[in-house]
Protein backbone atom coordinates (compact mmCIF):
# COMPACT_ATOMS: atom_id res chain seq x y z
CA UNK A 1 1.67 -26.49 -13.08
CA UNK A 2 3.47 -25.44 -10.13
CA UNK A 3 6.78 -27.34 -9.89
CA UNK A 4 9.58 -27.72 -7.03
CA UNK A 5 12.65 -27.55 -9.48
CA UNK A 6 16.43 -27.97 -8.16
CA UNK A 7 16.86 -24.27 -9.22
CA UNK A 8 13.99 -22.73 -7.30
CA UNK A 9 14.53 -20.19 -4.54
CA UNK A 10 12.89 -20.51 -1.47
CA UNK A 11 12.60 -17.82 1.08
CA UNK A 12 12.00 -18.95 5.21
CA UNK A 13 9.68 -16.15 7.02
CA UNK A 14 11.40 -16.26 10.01
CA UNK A 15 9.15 -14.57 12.79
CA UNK A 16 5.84 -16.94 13.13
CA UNK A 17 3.09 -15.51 11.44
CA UNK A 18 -1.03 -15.63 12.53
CA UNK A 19 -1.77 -19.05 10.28
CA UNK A 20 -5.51 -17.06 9.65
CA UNK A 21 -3.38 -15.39 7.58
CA UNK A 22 -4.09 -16.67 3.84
CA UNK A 23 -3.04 -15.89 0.22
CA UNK A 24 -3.48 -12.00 0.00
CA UNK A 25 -2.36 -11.54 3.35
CA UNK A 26 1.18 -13.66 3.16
CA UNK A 27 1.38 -12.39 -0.40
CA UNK A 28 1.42 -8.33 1.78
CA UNK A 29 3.89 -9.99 4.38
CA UNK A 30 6.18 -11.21 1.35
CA UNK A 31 6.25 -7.42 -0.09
CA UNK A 32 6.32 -5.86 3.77
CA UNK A 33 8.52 -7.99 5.89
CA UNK A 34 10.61 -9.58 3.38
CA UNK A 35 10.68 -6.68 0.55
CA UNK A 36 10.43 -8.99 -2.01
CA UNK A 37 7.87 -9.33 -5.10
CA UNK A 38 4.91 -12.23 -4.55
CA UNK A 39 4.97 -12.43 -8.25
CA UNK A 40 8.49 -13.99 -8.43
CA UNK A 41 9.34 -17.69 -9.29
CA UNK A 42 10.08 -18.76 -5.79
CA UNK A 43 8.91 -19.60 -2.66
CA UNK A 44 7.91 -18.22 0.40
CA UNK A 45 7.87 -20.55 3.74
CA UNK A 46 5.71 -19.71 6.87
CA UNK A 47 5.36 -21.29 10.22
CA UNK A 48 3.62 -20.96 13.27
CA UNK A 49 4.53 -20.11 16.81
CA UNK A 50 4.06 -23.38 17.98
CA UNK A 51 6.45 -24.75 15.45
CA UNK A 52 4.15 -27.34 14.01
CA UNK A 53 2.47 -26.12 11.24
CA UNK A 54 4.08 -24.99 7.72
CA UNK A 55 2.74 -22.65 4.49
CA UNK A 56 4.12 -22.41 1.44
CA UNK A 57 3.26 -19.44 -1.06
CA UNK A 58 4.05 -19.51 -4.52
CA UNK A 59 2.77 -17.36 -8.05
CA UNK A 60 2.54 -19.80 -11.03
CA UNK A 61 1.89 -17.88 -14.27
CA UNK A 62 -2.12 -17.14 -13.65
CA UNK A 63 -2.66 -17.32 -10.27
CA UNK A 64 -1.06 -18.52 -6.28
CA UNK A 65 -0.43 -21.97 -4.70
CA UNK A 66 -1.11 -22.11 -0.97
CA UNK A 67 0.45 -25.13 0.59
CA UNK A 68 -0.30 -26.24 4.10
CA UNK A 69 1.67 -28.95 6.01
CA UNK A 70 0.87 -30.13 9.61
CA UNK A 71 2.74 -32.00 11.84
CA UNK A 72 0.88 -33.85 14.75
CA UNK A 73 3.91 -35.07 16.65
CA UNK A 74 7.33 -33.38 15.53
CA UNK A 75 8.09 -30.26 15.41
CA UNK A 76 9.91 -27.80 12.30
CA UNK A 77 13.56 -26.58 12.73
CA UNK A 78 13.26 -23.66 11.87
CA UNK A 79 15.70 -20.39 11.90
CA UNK A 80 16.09 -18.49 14.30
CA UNK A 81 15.46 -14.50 13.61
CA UNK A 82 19.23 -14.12 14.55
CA UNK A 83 20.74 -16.69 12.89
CA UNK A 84 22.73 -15.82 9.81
CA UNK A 85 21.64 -16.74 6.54
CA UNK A 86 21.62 -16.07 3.39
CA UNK A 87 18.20 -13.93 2.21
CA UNK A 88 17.44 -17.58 -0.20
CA UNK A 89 17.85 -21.22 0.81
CA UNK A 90 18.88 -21.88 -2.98
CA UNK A 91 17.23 -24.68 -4.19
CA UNK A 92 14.75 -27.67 -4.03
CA UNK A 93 16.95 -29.30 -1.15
CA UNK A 94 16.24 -26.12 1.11
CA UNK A 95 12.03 -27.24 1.34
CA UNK A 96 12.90 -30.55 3.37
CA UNK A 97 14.60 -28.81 5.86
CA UNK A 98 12.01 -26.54 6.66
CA UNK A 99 9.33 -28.57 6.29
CA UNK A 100 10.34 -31.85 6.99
CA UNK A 101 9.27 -32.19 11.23
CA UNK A 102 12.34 -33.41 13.41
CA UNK A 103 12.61 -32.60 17.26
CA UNK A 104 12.35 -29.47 18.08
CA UNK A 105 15.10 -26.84 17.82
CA UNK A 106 16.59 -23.61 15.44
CA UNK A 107 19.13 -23.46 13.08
């Protein structure tokens, strides 16, 4: 079972990615864009252009969870490509923020 735990790391794709885009093609994105291995325990976070729509990618032992949240009023904050960050939001507390729909804007 898949599980959000306090010490999970999730990773924000900053750019907006083409939301055809599904499993195998995030999973080529994670190793391309964000050099990082698919296959780790952790997240991965996408978003649209328009801001409203939110995937999360994650390998559980035998195979990948593809989570898909859409907002139909608010819009994500989301980070900027130039803000600074650290590579991780560490943590369970980090998925809110990127998926939880306020007005718009970037951190």
């Amino acid at each position: 079972m898949f599980r959000l735990d306090e010490g999970l790391k999730v990773y924000p794709h900053r750019a907006p990615v083409d939301f055809r885009l599904s499993i195998n093609g995030l999973a080529a994105l994670v190793q391309q864009a964000l050099g990082l291995d698919p296959f780790a325990a952790c997240v991965y976070v996408f978003s649209n252009r328009r801001r409203n729509r939110v995937k999360v990618l994650g390998w559980d032992r035998n195979g990948f969870w593809l989570l898909l949240k859409r907002l139909e009023e608010d819009r994500l904050i989301w980070p900027s490509e130039v803000a600074v960050l650290p590579k991780s939001l560490l943590g369970q507390a980090a998925l809110p923020r990127v998926t939880g729909g306020t007005s718009s804007g970037k951190v």
